[in-house]
Protein backbone atom coordinates (compact mmCIF):
# COMPACT_ATOMS: atom_id res chain seq x y z
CA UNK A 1 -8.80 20.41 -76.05
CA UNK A 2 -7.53 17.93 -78.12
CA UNK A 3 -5.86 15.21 -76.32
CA UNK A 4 -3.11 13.64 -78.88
CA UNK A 5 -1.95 9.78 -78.77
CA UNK A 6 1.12 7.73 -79.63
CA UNK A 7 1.86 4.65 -80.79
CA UNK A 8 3.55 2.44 -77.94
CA UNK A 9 5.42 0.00 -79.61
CA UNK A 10 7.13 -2.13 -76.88
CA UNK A 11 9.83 -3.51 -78.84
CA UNK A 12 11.72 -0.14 -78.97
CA UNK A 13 11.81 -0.76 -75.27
CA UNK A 14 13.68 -4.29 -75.27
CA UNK A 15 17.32 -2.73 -75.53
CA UNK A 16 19.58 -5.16 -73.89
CA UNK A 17 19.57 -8.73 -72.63
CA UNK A 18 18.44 -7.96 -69.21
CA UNK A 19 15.15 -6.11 -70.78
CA UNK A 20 14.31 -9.13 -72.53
CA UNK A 21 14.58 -11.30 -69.39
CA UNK A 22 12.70 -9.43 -67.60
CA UNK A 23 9.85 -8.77 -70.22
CA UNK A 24 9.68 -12.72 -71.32
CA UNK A 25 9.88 -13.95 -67.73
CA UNK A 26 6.71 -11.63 -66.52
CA UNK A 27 4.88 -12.43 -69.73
CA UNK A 28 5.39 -16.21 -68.28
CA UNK A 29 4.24 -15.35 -64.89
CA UNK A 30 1.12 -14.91 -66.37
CA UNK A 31 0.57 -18.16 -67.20
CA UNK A 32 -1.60 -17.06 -70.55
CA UNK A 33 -0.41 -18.87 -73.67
CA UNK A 34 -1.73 -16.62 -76.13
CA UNK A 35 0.11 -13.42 -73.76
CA UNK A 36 3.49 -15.74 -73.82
CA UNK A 37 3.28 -15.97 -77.42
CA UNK A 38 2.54 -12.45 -78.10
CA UNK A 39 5.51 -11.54 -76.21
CA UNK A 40 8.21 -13.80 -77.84
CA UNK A 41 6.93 -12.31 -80.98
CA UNK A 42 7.61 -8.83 -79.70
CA UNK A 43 11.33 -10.22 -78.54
CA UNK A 44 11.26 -11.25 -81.90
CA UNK A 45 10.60 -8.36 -83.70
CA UNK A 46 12.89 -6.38 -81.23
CA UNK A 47 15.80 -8.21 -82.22
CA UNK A 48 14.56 -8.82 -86.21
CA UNK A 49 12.28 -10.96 -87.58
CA UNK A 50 14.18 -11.32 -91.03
CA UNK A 51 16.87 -12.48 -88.38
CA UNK A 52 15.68 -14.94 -86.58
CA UNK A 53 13.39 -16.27 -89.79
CA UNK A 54 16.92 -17.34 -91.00
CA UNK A 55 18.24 -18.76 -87.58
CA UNK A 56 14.99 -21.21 -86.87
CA UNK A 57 14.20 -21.62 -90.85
CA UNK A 58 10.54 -20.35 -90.47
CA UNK A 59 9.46 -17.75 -92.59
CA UNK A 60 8.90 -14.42 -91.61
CA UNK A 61 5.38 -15.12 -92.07
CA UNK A 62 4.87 -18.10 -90.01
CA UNK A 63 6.33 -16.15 -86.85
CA UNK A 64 4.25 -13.41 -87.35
CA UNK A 65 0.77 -15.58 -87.90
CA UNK A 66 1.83 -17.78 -84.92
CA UNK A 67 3.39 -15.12 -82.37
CA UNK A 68 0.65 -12.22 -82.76
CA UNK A 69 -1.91 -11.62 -80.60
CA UNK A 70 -4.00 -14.95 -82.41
CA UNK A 71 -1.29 -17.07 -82.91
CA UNK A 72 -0.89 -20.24 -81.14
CA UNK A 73 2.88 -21.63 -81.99
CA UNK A 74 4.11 -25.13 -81.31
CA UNK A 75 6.54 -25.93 -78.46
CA UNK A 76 8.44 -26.81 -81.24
CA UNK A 77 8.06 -23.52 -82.93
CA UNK A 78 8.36 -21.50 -79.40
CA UNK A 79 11.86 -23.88 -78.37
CA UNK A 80 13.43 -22.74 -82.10
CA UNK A 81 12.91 -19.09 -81.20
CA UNK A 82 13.91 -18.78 -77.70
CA UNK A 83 17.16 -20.19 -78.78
CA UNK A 84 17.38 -17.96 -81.49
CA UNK A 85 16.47 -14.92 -79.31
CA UNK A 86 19.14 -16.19 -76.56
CA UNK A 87 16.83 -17.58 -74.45
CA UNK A 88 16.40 -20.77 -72.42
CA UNK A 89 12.98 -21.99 -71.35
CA UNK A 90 13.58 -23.95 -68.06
CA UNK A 91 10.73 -25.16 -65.26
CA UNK A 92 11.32 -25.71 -61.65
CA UNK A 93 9.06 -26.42 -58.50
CA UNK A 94 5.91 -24.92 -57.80
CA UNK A 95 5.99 -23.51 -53.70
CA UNK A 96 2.64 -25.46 -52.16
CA UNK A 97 0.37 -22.61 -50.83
CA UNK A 98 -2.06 -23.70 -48.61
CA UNK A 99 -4.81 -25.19 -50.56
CA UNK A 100 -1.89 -27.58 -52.32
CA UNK A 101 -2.65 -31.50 -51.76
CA UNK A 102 0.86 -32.59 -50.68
CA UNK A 103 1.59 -35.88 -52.27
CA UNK A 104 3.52 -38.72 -50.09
């Protein structure tokens, strides 16, 4: 029996605001720079990379060499195209588990 594949592409998946949200915030959870990167790019080519080339002034090229899979994109770089994509980057307080040093 032949078993027959498709290709996934996850962008077709990031339909609204709330999709995106939800996809860049878990790819953050993660905590892996090169995954974080990866994602934005797939935000990126959800919403149009011709797009958002023109809204940060980097080329097409440049976001796809620096959000694939390799890429390794400046904060600078990353800052431009979460504003372009609608997003905002923000940090806030870590909980302390229980192997935390408390500071005093």
């Amino acid at each position: 029996m032949i078993e027959r594949t498709y290709e996934y592409d996850p962008a077709d998946a990031l339909d609204s605001p709330e999709a995106i949200e939800a996809f860049v915030t878990d790819a953050f959870e993660t905590g892996d720079a090169s995954y974080i990167a990866k994602a934005l790019g797939v935000v990126a080519r959800a919403k149009g990379i011709s797009r958002i080339a023109k809204e940060t002034g980097l080329s097409r090229e440049q976001l796809y060499r620096s959000f694939s899979e390799r890429g390794n994109p400046t904060l600078k770089t990353t800052l431009a195209v979460a504003r372009a994509l609608g997003l905002e980057l923000t940090t806030r307080g870590k909980k302390p588990s229980s192997d935390s040093i408390a500071l005093s």
